[in-house]
N, C-alpha and C. Protein backbone atom coordinates (compact mmCIF):
# COMPACT_ATOMS: atom_id res chain seq x y z
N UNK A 1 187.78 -17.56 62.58
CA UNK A 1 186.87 -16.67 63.29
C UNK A 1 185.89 -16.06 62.29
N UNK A 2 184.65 -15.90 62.50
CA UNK A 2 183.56 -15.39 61.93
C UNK A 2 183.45 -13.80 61.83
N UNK A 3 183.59 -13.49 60.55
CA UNK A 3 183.27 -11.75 60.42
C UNK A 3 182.22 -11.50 60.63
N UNK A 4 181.98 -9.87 60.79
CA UNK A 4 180.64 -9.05 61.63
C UNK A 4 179.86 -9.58 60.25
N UNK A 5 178.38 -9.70 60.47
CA UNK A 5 177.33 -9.78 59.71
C UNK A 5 176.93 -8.14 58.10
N UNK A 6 177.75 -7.27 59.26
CA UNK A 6 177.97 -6.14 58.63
C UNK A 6 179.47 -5.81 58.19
N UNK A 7 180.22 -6.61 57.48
CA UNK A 7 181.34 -6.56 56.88
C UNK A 7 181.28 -6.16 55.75
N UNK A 8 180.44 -6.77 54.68
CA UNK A 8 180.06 -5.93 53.70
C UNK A 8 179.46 -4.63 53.38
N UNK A 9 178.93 -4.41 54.16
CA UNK A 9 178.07 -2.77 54.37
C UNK A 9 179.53 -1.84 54.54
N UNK A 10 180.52 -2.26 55.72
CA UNK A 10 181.27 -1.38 56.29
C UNK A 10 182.15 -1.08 54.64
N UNK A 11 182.56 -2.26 53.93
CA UNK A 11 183.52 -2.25 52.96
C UNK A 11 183.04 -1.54 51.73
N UNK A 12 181.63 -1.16 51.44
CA UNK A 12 181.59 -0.57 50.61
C UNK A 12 180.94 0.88 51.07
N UNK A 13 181.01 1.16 52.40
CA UNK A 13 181.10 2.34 52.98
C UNK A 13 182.30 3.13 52.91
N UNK A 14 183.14 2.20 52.93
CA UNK A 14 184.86 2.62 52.68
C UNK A 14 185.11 2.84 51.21
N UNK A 15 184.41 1.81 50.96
CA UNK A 15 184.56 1.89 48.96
C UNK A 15 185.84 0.73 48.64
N UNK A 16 185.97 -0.31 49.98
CA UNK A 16 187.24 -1.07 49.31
C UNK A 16 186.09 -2.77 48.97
N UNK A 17 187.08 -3.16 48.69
CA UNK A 17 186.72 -4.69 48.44
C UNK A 17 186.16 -5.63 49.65
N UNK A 18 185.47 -6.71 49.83
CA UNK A 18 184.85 -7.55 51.21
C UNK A 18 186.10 -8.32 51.59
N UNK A 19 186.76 -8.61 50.47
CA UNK A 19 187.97 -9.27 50.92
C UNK A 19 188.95 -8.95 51.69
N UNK A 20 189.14 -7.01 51.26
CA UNK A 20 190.40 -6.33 52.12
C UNK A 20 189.40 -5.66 53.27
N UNK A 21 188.59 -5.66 53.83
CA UNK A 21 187.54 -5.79 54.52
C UNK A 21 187.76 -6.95 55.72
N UNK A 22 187.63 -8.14 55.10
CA UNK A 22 187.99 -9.43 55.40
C UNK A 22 189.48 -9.30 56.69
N UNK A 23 190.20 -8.58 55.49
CA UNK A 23 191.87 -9.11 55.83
C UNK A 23 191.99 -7.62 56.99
N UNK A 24 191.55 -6.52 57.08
CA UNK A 24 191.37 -5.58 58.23
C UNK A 24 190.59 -6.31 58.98
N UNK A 25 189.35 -7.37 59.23
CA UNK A 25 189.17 -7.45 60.28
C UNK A 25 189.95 -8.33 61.19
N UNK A 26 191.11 -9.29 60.47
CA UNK A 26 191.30 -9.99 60.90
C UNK A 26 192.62 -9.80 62.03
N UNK A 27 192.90 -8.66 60.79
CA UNK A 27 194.26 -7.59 61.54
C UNK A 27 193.50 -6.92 63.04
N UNK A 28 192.44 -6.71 62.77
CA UNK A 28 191.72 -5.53 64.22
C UNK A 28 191.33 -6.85 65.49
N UNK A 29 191.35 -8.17 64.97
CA UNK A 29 191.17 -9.26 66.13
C UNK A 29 192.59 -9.20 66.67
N UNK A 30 193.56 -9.49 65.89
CA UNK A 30 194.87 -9.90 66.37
C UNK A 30 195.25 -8.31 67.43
N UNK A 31 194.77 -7.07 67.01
CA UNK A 31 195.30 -6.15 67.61
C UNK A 31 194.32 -6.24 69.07
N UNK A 32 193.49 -6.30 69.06
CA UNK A 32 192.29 -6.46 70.06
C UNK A 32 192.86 -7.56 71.30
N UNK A 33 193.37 -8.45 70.41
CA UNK A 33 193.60 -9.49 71.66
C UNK A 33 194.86 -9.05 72.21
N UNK A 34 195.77 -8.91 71.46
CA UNK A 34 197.06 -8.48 72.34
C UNK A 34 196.84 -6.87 72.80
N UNK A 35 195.89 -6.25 72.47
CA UNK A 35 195.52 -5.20 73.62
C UNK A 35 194.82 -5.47 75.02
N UNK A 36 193.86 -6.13 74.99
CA UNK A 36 192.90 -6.59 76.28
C UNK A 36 193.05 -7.81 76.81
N UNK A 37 194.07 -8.52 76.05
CA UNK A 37 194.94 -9.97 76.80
C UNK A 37 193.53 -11.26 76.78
N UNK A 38 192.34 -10.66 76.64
CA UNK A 38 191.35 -11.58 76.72
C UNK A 38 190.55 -11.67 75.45
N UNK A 39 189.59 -12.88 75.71
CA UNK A 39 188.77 -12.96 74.20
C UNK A 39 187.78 -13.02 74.60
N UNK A 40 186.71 -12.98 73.87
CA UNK A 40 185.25 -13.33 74.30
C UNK A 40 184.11 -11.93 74.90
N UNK A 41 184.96 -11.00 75.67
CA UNK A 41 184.31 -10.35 76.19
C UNK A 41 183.74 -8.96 75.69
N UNK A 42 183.43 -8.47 76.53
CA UNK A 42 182.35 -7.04 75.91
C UNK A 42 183.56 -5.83 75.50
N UNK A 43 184.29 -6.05 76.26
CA UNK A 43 185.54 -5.44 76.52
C UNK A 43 187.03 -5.54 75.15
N UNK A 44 186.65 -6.96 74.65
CA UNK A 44 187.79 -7.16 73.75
C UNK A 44 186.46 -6.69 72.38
N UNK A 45 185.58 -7.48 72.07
CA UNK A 45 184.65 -6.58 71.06
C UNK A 45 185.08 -5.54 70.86
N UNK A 46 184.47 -4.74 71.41
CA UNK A 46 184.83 -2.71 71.51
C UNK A 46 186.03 -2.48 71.10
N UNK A 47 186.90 -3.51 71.11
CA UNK A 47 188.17 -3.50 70.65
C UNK A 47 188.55 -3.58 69.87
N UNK A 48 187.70 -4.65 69.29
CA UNK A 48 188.01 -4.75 67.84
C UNK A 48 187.35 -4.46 67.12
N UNK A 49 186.00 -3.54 67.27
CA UNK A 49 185.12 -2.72 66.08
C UNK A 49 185.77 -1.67 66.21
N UNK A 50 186.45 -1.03 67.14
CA UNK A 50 187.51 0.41 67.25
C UNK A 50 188.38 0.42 66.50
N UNK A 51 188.90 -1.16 66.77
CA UNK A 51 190.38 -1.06 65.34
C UNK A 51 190.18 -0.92 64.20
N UNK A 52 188.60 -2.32 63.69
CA UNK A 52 188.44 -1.95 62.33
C UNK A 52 188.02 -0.87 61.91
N UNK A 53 187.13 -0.23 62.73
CA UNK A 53 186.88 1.41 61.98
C UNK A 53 188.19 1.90 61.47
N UNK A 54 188.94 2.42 62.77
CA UNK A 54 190.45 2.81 62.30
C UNK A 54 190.77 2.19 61.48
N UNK A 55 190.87 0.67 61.06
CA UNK A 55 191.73 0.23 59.82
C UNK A 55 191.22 0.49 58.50
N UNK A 56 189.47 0.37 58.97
CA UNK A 56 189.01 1.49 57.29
C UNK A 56 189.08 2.79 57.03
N UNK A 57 189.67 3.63 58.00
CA UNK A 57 189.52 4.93 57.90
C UNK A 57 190.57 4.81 57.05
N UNK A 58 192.12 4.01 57.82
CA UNK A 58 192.53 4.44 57.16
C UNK A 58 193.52 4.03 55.57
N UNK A 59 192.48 2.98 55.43
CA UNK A 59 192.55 2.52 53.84
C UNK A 59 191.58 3.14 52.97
N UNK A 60 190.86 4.08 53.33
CA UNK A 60 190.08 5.01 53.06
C UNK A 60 190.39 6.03 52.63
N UNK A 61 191.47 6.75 53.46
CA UNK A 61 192.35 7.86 53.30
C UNK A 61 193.42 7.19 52.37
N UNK A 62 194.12 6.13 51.97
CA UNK A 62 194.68 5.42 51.26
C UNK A 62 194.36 5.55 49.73
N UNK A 63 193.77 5.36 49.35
CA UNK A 63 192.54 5.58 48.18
C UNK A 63 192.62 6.80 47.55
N UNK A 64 192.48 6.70 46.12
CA UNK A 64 192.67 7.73 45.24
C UNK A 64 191.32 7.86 44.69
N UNK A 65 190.27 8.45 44.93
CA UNK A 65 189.16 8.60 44.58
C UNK A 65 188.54 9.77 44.36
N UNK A 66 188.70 10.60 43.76
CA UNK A 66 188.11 12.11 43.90
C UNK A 66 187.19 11.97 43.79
N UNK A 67 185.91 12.96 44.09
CA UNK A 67 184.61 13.13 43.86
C UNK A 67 184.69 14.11 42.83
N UNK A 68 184.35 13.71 41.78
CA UNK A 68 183.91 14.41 40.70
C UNK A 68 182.61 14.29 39.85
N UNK A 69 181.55 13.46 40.75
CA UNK A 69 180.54 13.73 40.35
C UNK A 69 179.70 14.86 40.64
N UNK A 70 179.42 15.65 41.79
CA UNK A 70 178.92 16.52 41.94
C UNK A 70 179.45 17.82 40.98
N UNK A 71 180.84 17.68 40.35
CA UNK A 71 181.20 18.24 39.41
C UNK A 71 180.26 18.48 37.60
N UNK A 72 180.54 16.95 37.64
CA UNK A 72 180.27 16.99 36.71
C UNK A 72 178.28 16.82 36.28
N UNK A 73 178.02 16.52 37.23
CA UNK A 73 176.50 16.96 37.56
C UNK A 73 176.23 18.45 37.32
N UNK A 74 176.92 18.91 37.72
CA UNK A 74 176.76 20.75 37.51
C UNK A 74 177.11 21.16 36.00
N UNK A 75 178.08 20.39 35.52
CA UNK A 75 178.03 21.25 34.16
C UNK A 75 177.47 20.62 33.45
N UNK A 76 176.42 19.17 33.64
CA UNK A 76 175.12 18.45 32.51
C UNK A 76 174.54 20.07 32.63
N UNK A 77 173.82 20.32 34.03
CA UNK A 77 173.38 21.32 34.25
C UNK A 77 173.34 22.74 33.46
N UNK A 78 174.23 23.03 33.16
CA UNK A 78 175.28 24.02 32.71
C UNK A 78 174.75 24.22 31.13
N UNK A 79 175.29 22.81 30.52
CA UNK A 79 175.30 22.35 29.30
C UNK A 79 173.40 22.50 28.77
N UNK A 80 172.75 22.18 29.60
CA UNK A 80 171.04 22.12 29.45
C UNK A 80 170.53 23.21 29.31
N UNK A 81 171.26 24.30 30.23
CA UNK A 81 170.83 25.99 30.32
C UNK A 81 170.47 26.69 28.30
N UNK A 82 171.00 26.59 27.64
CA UNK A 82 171.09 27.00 26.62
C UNK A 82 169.62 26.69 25.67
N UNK A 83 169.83 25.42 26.02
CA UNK A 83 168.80 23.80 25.23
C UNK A 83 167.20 24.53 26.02
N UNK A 84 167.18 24.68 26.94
CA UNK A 84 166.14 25.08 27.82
C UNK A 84 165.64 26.40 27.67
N UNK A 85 166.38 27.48 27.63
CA UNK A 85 166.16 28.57 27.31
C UNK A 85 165.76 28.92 25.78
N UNK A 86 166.16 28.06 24.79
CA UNK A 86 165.91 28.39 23.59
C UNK A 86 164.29 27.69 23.30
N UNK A 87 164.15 26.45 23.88
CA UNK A 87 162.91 26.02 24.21
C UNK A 87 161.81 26.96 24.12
N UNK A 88 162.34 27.87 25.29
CA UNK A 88 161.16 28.47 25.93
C UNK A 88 160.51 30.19 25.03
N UNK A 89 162.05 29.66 24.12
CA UNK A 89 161.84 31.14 23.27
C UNK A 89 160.59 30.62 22.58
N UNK A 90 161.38 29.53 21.87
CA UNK A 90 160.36 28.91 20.64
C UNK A 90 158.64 28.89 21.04
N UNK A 91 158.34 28.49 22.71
CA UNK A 91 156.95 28.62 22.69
C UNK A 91 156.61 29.89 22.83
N UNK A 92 156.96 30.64 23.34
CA UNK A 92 156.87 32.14 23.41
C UNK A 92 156.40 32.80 21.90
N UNK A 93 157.25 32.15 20.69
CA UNK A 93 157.49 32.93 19.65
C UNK A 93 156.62 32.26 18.88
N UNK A 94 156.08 31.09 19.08
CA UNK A 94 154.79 30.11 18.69
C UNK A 94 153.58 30.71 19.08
N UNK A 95 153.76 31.23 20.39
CA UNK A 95 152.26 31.52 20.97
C UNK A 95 151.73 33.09 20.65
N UNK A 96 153.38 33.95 20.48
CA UNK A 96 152.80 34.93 19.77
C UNK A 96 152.83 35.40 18.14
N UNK A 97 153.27 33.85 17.50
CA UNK A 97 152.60 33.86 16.27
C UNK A 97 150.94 33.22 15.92
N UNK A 98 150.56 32.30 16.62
CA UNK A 98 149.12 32.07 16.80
C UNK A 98 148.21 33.52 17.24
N UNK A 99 148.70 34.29 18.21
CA UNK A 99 148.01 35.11 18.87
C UNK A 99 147.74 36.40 17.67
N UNK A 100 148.82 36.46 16.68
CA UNK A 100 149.24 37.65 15.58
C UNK A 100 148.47 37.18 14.34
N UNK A 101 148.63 35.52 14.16
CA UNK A 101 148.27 35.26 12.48
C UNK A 101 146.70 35.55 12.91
N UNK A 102 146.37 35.90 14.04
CA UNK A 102 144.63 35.74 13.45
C UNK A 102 144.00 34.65 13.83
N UNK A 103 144.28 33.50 14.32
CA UNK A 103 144.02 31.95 13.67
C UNK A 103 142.63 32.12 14.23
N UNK A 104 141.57 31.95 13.32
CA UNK A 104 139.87 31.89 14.11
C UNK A 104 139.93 30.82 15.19
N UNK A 105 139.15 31.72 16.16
CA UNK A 105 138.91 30.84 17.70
C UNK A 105 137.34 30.78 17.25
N UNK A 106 136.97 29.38 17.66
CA UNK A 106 135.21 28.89 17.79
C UNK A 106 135.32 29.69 18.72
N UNK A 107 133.65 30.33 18.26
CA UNK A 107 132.58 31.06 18.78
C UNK A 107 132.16 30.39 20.37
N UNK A 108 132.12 30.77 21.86
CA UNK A 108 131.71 29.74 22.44
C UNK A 108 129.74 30.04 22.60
């Protein structure tokens, strides 16, 4: 039997492999048919994009994946504050040493 055109999209929506992707859809046909006793129809479909959602949800929830990028995005952040602020001394302390030494401005 032929997988959805969107098998790959769904599997790395889940974050698993096309293969275990593959092997849930094949599990969500077998459940589909011995739920709606029939094949082919509009009726057994719905059936079996219902299961596979459910079967990626819940190899999804399966999965050890923390999000720790938004973490660690915040303390690059964090880490820059210092680098940035000292920056801004330096032009500050540039512009009011130009402004102090005197430096001749052309006449306009």
């Amino acid at each position: 039997m032929k997988t959805p055109k969107l098998l790959p999209w769904y599997a790395r929506k889940a974050g698993i492999s096309t293969e275990r992707a593959e092997t849930l859809w094949r599990k969500a046909v077998r459940e589909a048919t011995a739920e709606t006793g029939w094949v082919g129809n509009s009726e057994y479909w719905g059936a079996c994009m219902d299961a596979f959602v459910r079967l990626l949800e819940e190899e999804r929830n399966t999965l050890c994946a923390p999000k720790v990028l938004p973490f660690v995005q915040s303390q690059a952040r964090m880490w820059r504050l210092p680098l940035l602020a000292m920056e801004d001394v330096f032009s500050a302390i540039h512009a009011n040493w130009q402004r102090n030494l005197g430096v001749p401005r052309k006449a306009a």
